[in-house]
Protein backbone atom coordinates (compact mmCIF):
# COMPACT_ATOMS: atom_id res chain seq x y z
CA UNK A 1 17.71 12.73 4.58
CA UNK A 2 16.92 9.97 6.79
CA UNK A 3 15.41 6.73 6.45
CA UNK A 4 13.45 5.45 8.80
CA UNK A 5 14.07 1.91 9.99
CA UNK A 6 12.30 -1.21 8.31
CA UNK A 7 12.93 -4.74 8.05
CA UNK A 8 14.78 -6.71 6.39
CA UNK A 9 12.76 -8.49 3.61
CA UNK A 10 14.91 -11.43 4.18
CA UNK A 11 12.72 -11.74 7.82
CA UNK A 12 9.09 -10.84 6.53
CA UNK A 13 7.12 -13.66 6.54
CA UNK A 14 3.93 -14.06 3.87
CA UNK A 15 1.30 -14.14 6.67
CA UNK A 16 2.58 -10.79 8.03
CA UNK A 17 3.00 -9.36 4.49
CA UNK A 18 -0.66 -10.99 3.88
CA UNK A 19 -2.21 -9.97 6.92
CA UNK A 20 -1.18 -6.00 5.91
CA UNK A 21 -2.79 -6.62 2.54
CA UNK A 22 -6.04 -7.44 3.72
CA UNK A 23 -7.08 -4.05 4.98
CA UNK A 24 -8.97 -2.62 2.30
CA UNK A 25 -7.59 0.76 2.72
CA UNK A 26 -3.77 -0.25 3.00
CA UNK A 27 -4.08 -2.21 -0.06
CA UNK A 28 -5.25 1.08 -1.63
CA UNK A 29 -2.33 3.02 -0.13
CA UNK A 30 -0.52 -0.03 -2.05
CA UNK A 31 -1.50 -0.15 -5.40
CA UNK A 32 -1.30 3.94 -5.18
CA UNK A 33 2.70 3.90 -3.94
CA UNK A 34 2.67 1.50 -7.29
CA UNK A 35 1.33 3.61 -9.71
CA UNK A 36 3.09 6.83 -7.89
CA UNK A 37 6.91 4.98 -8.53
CA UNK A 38 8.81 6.85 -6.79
CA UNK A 39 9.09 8.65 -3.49
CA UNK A 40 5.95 10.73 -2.63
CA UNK A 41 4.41 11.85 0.81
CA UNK A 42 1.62 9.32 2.25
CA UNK A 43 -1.18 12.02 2.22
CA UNK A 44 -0.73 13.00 -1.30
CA UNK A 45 -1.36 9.27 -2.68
CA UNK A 46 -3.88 9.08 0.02
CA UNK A 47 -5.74 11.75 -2.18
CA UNK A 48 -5.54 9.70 -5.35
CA UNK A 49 -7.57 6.66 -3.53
CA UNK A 50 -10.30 8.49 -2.43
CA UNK A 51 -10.39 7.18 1.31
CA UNK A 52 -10.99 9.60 3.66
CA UNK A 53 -9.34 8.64 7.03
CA UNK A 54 -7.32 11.20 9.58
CA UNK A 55 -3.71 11.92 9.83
CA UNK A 56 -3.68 9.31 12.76
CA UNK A 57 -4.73 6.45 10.78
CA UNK A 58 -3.14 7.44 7.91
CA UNK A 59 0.46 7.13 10.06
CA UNK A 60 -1.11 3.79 11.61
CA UNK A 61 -1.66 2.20 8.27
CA UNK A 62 1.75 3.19 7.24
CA UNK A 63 3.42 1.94 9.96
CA UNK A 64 1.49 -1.41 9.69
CA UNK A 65 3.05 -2.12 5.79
CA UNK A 66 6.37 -0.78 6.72
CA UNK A 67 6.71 -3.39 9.66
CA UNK A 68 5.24 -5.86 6.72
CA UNK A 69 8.11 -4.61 4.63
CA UNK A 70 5.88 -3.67 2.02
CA UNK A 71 6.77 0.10 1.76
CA UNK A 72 10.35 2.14 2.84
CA UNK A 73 10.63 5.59 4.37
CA UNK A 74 12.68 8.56 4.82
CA UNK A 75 12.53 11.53 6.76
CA UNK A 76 12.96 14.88 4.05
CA UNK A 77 12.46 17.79 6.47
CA UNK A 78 9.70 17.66 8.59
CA UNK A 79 7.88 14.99 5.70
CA UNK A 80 8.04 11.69 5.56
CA UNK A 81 8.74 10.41 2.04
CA UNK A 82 7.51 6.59 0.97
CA UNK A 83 8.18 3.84 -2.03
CA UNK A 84 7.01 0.48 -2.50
CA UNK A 85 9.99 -1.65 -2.28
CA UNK A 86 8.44 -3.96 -5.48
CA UNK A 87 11.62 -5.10 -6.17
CA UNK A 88 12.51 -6.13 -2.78
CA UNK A 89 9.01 -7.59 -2.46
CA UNK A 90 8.85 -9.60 -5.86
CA UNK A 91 11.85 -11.12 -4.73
CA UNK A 92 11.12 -13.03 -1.89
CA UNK A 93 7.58 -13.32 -2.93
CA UNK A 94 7.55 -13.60 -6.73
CA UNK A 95 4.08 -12.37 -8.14
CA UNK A 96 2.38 -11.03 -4.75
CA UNK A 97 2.63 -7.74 -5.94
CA UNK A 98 2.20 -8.22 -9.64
CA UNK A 99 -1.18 -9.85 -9.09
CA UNK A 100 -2.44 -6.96 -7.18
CA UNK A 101 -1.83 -4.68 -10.07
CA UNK A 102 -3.86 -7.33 -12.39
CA UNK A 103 -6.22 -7.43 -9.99
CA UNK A 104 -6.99 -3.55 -9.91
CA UNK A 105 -8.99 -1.91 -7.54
CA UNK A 106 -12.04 -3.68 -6.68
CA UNK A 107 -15.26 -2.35 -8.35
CA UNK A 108 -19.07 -2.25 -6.55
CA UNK A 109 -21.45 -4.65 -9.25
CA UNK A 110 -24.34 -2.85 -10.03
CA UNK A 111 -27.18 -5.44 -10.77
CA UNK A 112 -29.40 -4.48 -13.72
CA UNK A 113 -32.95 -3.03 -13.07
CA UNK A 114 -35.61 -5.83 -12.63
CA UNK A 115 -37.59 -6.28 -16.25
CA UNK A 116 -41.14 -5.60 -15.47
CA UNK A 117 -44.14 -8.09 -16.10
């Protein structure tokens, strides 16, 4: 297997790391590679958040938290496996990823029906 090239956490900075985080649908991919724990192919966890987004955008958004240093990849065959490098991660930012798992997914509020008059 192969593993694809990502950098070291020593040189990601918080506003990179932040800036990757604040796409709605990478911080899905995110909290998915969390729960998942291990090494598992980007379009299966993909399934598990519900977003529906093409193969394209699904490498893009990939690519974006690996250069953020959020995530590492290998090559297994012709797929390409990924982890959340948490440890790696809580490290040189000490609860960034821990308060995105309190956090949970964000929820739509449903306001209550109007009482009539």
């Amino acid at each position: 297997m192969t593993e694809v090239i990502q950098p070291a956490i020593e040189t990601v900075t918080i506003d990179v790391m932040l800036s990757a985080l604040a796409d709605p649908v990478r911080l899905a991919l995110v909290r998915a590679f969390d729960a998942a724990g291990d090494w598992t192919c980007g379009s299966d966890v993909l399934k598990d958040t519900g977003a529906t987004i093409a193969k394209s955008t699904l490498s893009h958004h990939i690519k974006v938290l690996r250069d953020a240093g959020l995530i590492r990849t290998r090559v297994d065959g012709i797929r390409r496996l990924v982890i959340l490098r948490y440890d790696d991660v809580e490290g040189r930012f000490p609860g960034l990823l821990a308060m995105l798992r309190e956090a949970g997914p964000a929820r739509p509020t449903v306001e209550p029906p109007a009482a009539a008059t």
